[in-house]
PDB file of N, CA and C in Angstrom:
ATOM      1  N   UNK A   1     -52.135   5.380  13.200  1.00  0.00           N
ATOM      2  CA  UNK A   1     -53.162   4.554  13.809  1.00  0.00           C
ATOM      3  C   UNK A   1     -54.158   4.161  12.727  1.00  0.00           C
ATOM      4  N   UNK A   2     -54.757   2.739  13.139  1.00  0.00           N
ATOM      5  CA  UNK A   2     -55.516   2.419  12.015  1.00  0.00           C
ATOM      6  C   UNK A   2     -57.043   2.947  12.330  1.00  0.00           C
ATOM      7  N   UNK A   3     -58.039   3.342  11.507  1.00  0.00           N
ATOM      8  CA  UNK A   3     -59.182   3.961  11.316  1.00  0.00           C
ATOM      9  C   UNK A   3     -60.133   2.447  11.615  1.00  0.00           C
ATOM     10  N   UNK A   4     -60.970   2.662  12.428  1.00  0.00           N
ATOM     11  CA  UNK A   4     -61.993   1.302  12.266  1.00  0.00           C
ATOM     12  C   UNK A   4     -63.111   1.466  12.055  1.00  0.00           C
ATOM     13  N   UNK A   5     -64.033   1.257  10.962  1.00  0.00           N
ATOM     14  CA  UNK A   5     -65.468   1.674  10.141  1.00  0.00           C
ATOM     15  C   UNK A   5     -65.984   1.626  11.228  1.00  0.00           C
ATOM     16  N   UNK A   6     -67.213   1.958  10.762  1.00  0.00           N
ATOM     17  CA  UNK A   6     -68.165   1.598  12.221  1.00  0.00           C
ATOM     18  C   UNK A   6     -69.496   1.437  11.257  1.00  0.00           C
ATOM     19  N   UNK A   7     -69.288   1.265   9.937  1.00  0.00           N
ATOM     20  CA  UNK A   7     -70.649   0.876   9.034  1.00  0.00           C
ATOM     21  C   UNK A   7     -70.002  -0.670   8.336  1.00  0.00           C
ATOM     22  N   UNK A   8     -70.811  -1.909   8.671  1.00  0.00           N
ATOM     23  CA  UNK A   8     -70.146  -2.738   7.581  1.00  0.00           C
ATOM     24  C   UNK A   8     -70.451  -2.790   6.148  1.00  0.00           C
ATOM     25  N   UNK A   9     -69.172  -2.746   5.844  1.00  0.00           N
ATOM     26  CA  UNK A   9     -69.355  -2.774   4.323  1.00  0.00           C
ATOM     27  C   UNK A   9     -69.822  -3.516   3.326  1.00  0.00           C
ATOM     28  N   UNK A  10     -70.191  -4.654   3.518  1.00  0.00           N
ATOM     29  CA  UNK A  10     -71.032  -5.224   2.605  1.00  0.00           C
ATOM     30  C   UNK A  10     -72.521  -5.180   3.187  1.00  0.00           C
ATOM     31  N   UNK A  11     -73.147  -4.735   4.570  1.00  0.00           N
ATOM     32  CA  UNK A  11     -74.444  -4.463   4.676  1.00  0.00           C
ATOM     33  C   UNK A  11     -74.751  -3.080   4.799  1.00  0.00           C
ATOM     34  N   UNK A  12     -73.310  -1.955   4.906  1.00  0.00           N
ATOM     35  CA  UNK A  12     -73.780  -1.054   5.091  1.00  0.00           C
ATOM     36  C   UNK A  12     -74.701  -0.936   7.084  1.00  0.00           C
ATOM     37  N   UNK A  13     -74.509  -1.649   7.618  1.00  0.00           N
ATOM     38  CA  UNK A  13     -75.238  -1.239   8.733  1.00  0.00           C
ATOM     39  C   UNK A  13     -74.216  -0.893   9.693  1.00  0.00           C
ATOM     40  N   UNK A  14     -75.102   0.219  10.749  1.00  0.00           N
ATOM     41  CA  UNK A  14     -74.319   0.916  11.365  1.00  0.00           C
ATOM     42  C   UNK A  14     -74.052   0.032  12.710  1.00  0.00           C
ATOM     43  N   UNK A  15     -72.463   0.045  12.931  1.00  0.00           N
ATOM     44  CA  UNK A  15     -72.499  -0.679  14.048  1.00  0.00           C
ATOM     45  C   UNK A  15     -71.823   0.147  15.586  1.00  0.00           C
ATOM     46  N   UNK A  16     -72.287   0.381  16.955  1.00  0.00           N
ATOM     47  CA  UNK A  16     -71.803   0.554  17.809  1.00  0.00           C
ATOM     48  C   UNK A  16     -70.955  -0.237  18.562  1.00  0.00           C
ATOM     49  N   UNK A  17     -70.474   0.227  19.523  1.00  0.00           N
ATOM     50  CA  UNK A  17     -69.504  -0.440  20.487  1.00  0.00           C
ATOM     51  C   UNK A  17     -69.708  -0.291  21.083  1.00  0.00           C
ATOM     52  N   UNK A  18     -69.930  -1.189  22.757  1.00  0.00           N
ATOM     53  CA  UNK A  18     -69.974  -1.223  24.253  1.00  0.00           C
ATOM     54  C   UNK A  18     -68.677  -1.581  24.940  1.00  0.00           C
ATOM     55  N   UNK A  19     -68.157  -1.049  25.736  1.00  0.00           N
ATOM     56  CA  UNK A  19     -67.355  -1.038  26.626  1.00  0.00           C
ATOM     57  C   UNK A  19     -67.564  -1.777  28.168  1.00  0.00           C
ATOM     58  N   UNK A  20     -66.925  -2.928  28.279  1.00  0.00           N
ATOM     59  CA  UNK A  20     -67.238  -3.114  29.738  1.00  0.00           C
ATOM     60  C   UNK A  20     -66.247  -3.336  30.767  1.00  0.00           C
ATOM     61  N   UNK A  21     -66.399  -2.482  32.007  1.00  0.00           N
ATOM     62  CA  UNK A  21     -65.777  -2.896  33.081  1.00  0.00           C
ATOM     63  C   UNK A  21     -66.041  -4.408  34.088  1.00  0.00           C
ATOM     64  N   UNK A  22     -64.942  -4.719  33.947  1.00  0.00           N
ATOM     65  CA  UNK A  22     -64.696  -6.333  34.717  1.00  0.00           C
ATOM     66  C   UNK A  22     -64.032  -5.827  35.845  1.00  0.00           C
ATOM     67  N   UNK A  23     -64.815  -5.476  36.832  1.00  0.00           N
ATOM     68  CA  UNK A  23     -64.505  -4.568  37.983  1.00  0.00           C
ATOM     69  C   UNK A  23     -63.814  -6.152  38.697  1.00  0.00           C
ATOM     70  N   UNK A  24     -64.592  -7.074  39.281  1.00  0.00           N
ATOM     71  CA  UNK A  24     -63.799  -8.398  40.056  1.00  0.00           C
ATOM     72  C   UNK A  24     -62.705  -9.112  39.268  1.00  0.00           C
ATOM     73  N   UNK A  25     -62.251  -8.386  38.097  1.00  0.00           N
ATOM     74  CA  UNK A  25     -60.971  -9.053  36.997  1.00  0.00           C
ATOM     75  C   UNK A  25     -60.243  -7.810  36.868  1.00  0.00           C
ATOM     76  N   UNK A  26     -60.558  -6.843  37.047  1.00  0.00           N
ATOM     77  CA  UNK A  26     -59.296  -5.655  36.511  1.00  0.00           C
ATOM     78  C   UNK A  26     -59.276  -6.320  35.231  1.00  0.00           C
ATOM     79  N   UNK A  27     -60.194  -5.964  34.147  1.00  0.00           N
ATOM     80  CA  UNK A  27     -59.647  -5.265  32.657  1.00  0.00           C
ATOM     81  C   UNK A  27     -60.835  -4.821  32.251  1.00  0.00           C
ATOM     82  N   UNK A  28     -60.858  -4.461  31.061  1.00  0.00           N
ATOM     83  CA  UNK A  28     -61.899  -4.141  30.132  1.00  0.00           C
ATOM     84  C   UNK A  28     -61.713  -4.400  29.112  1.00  0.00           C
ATOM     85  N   UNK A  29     -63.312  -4.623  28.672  1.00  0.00           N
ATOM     86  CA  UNK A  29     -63.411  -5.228  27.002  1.00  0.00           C
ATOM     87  C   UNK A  29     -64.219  -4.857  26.343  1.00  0.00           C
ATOM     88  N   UNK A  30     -63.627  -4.799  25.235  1.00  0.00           N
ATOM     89  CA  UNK A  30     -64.282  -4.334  24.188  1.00  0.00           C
ATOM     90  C   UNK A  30     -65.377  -4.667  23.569  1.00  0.00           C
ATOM     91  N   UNK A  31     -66.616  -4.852  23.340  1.00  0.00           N
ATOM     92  CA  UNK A  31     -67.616  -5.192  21.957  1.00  0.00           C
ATOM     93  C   UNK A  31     -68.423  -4.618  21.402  1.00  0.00           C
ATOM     94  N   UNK A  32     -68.505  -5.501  19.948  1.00  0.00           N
ATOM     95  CA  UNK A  32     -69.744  -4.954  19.183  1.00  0.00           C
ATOM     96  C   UNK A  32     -71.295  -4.642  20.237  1.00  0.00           C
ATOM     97  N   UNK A  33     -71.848  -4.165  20.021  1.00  0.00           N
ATOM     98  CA  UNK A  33     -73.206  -4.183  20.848  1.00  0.00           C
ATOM     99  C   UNK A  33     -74.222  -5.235  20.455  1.00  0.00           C
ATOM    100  N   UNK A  34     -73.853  -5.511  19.292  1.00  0.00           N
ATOM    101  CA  UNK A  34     -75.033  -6.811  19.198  1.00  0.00           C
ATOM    102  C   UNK A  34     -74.396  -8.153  19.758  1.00  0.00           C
ATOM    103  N   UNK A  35     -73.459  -8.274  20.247  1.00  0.00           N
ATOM    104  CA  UNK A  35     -72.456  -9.452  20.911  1.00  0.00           C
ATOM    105  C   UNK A  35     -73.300  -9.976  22.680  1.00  0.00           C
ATOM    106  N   UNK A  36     -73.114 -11.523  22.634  1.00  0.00           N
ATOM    107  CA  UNK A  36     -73.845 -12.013  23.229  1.00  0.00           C
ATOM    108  C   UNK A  36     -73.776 -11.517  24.759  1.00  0.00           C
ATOM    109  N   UNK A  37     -72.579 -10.896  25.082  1.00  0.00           N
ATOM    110  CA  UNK A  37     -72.500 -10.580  26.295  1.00  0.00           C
ATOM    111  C   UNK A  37     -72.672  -9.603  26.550  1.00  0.00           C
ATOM    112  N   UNK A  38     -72.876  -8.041  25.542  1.00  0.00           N
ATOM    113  CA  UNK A  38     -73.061  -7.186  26.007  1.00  0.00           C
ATOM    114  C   UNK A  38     -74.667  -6.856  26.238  1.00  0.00           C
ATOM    115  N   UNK A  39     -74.884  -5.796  27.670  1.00  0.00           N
ATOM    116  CA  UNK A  39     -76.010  -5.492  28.315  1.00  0.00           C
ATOM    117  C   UNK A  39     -76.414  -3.643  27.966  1.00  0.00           C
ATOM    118  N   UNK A  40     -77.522  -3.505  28.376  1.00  0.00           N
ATOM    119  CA  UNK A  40     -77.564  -1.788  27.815  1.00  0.00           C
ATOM    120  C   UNK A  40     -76.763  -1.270  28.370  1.00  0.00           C
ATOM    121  N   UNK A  41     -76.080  -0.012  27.982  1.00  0.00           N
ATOM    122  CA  UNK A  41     -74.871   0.500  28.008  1.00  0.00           C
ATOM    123  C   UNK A  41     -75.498   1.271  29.613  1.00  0.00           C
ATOM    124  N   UNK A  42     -75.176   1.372  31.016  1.00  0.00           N
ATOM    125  CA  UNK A  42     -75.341   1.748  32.186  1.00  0.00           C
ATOM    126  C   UNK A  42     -75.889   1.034  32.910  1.00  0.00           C
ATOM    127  N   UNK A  43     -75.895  -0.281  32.977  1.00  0.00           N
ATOM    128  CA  UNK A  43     -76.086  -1.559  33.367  1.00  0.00           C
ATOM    129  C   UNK A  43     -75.078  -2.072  34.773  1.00  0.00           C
ATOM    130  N   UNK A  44     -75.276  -2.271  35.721  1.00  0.00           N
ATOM    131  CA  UNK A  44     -74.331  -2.591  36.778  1.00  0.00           C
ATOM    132  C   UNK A  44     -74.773  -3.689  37.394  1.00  0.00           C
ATOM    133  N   UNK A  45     -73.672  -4.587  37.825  1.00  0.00           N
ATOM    134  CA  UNK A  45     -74.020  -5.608  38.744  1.00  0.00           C
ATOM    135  C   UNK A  45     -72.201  -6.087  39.124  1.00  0.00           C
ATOM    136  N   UNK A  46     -72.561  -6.897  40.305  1.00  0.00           N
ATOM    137  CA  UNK A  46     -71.575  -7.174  41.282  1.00  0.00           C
ATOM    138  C   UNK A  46     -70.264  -6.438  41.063  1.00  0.00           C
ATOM    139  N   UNK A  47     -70.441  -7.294  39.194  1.00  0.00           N
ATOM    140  CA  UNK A  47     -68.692  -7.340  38.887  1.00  0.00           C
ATOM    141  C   UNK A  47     -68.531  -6.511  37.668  1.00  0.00           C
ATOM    142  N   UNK A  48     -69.257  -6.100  36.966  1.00  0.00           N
ATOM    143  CA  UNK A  48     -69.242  -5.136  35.703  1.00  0.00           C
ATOM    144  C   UNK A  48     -70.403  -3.969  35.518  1.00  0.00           C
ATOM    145  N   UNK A  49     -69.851  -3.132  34.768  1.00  0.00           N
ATOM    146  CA  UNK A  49     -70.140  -2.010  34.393  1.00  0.00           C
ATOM    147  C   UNK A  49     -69.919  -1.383  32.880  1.00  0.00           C
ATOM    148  N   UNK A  50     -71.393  -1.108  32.414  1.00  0.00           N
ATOM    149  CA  UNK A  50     -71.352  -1.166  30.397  1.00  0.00           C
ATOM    150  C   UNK A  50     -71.453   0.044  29.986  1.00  0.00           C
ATOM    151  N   UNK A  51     -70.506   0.363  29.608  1.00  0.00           N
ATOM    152  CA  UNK A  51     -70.327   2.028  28.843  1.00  0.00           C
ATOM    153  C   UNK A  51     -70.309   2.194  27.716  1.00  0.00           C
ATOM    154  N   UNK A  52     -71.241   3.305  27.090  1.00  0.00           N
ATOM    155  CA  UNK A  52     -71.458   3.316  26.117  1.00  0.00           C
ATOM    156  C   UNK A  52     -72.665   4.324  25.332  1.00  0.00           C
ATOM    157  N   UNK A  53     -72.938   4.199  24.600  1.00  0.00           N
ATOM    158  CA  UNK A  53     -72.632   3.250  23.028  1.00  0.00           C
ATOM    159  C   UNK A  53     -71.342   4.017  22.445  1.00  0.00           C
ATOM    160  N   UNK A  54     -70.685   3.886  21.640  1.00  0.00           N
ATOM    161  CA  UNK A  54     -69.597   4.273  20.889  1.00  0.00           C
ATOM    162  C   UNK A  54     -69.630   4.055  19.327  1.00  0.00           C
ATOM    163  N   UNK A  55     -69.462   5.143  18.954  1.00  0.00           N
ATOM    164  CA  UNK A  55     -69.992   5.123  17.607  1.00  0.00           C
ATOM    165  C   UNK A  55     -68.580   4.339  16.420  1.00  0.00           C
ATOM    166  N   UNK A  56     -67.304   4.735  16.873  1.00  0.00           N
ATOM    167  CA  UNK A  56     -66.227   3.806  16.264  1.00  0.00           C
ATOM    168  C   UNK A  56     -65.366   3.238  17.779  1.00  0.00           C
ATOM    169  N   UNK A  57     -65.008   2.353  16.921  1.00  0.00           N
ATOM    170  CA  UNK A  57     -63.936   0.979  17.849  1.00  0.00           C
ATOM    171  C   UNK A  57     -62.980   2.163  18.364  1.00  0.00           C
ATOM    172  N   UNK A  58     -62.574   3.426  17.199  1.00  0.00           N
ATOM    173  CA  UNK A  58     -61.263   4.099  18.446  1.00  0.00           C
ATOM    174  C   UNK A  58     -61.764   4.505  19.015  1.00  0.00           C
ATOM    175  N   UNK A  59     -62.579   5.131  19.619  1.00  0.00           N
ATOM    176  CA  UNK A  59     -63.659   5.632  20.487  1.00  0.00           C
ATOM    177  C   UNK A  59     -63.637   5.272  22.107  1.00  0.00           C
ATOM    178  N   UNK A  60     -64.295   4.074  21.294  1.00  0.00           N
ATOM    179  CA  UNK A  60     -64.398   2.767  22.383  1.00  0.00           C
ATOM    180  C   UNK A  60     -63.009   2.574  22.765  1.00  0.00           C
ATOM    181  N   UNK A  61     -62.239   2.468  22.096  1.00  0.00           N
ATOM    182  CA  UNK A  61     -60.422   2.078  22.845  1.00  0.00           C
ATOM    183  C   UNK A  61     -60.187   3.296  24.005  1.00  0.00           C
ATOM    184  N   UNK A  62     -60.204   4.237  23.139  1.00  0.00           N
ATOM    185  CA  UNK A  62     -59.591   5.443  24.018  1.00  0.00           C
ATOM    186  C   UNK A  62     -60.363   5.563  25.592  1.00  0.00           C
ATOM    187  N   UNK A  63     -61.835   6.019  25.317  1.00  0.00           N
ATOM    188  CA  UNK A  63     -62.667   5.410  26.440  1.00  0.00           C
ATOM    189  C   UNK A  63     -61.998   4.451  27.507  1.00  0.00           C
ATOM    190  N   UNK A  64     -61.535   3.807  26.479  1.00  0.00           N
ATOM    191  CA  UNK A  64     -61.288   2.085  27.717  1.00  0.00           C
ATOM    192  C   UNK A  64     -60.075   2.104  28.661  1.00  0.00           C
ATOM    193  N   UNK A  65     -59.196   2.832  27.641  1.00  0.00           N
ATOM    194  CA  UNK A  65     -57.641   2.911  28.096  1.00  0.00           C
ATOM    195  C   UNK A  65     -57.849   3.881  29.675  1.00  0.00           C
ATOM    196  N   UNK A  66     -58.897   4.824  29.495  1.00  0.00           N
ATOM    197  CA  UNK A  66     -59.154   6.028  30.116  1.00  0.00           C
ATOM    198  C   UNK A  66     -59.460   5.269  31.678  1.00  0.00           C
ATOM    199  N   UNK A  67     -59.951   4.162  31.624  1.00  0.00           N
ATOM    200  CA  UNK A  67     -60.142   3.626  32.817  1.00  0.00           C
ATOM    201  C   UNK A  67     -59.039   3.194  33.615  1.00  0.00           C
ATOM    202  N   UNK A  68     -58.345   2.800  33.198  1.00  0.00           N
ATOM    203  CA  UNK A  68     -57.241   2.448  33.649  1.00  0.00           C
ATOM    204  C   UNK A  68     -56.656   1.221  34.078  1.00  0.00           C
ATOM    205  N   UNK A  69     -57.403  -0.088  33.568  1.00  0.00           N
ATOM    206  CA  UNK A  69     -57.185  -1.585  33.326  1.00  0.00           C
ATOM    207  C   UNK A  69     -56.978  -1.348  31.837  1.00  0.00           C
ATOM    208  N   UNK A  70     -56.156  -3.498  31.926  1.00  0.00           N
ATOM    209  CA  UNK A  70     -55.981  -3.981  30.706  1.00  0.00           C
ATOM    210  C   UNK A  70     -57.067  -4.041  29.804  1.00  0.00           C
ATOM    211  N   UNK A  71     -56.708  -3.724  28.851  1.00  0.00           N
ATOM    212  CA  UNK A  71     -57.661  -3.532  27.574  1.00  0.00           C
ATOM    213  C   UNK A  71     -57.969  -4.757  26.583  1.00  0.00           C
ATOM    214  N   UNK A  72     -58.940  -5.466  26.364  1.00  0.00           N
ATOM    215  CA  UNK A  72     -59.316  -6.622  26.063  1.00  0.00           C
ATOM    216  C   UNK A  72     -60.241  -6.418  24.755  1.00  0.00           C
ATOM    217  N   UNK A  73     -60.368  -6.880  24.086  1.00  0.00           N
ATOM    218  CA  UNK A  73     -61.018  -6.897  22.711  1.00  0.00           C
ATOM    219  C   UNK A  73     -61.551  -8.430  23.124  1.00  0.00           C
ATOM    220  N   UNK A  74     -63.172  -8.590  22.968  1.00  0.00           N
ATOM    221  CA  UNK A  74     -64.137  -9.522  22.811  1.00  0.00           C
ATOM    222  C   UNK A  74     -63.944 -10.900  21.732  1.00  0.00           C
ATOM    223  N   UNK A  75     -63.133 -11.814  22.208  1.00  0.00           N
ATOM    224  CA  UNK A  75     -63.224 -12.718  21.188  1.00  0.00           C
ATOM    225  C   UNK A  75     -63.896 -13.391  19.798  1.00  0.00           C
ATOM    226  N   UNK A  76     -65.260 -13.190  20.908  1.00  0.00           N
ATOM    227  CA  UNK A  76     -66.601 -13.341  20.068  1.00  0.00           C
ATOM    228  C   UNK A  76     -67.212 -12.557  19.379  1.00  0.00           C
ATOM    229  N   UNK A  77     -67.305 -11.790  19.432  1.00  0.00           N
ATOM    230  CA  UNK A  77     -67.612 -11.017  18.354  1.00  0.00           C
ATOM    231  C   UNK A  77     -66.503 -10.012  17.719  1.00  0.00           C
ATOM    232  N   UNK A  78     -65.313  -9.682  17.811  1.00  0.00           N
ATOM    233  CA  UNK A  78     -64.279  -9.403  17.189  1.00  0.00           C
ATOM    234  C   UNK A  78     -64.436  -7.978  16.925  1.00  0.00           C
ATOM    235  N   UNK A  79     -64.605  -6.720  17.361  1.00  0.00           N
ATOM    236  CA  UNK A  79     -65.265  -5.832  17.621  1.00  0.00           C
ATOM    237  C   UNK A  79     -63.875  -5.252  16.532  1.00  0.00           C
ATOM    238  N   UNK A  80     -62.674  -5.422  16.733  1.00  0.00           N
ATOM    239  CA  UNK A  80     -61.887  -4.591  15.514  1.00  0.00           C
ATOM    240  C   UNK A  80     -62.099  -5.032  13.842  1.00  0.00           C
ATOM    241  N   UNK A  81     -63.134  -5.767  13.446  1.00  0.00           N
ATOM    242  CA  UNK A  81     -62.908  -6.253  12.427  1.00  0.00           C
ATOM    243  C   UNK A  81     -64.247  -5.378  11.849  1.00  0.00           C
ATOM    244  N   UNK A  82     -64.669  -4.560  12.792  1.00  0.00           N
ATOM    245  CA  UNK A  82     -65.447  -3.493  11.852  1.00  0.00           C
ATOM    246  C   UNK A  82     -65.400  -2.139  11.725  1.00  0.00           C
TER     247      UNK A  82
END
């Protein structure tokens, strides 16, 4: 399995991960926490639910898988590329 930083390397800053349930979609997705869609991590409304913070992306995967929907990685902010 591949290892995913969770500091970027050319700023050195530390980055978390939020997890969210798409309870009215059945899946979950993945993101960075500074990403436009994610909310503070225990946040609820109609259709989602934000778990979190996660200190690396496997973290956050395993977490996600644990729920038991499809597992989605955030387009927009690309949450495996750190």
């Amino acid at each position: 399995m591949r290892c995913f930083s969770y500091v970027h390397p050319s700023e050195g800053i530390f980055v978390r991960f939020v997890v969210i349930e798409c309870r009215g979609h059945n899946y979950i997705r993945i993101h960075k926490e500074d990403c436009v869609h994610v909310r503070e991590p225990g946040t609820s409304t109609k259709s989602s639910l934000w778990h979190g913070y996660f200190d690396t992306f496997y973290d956050a995967k395993e977490f996600a898988r644990s729920l038991g929907e499809r597992v989605k990685e955030c387009t927009f902010c690309s949450p495996r590329n750190y």
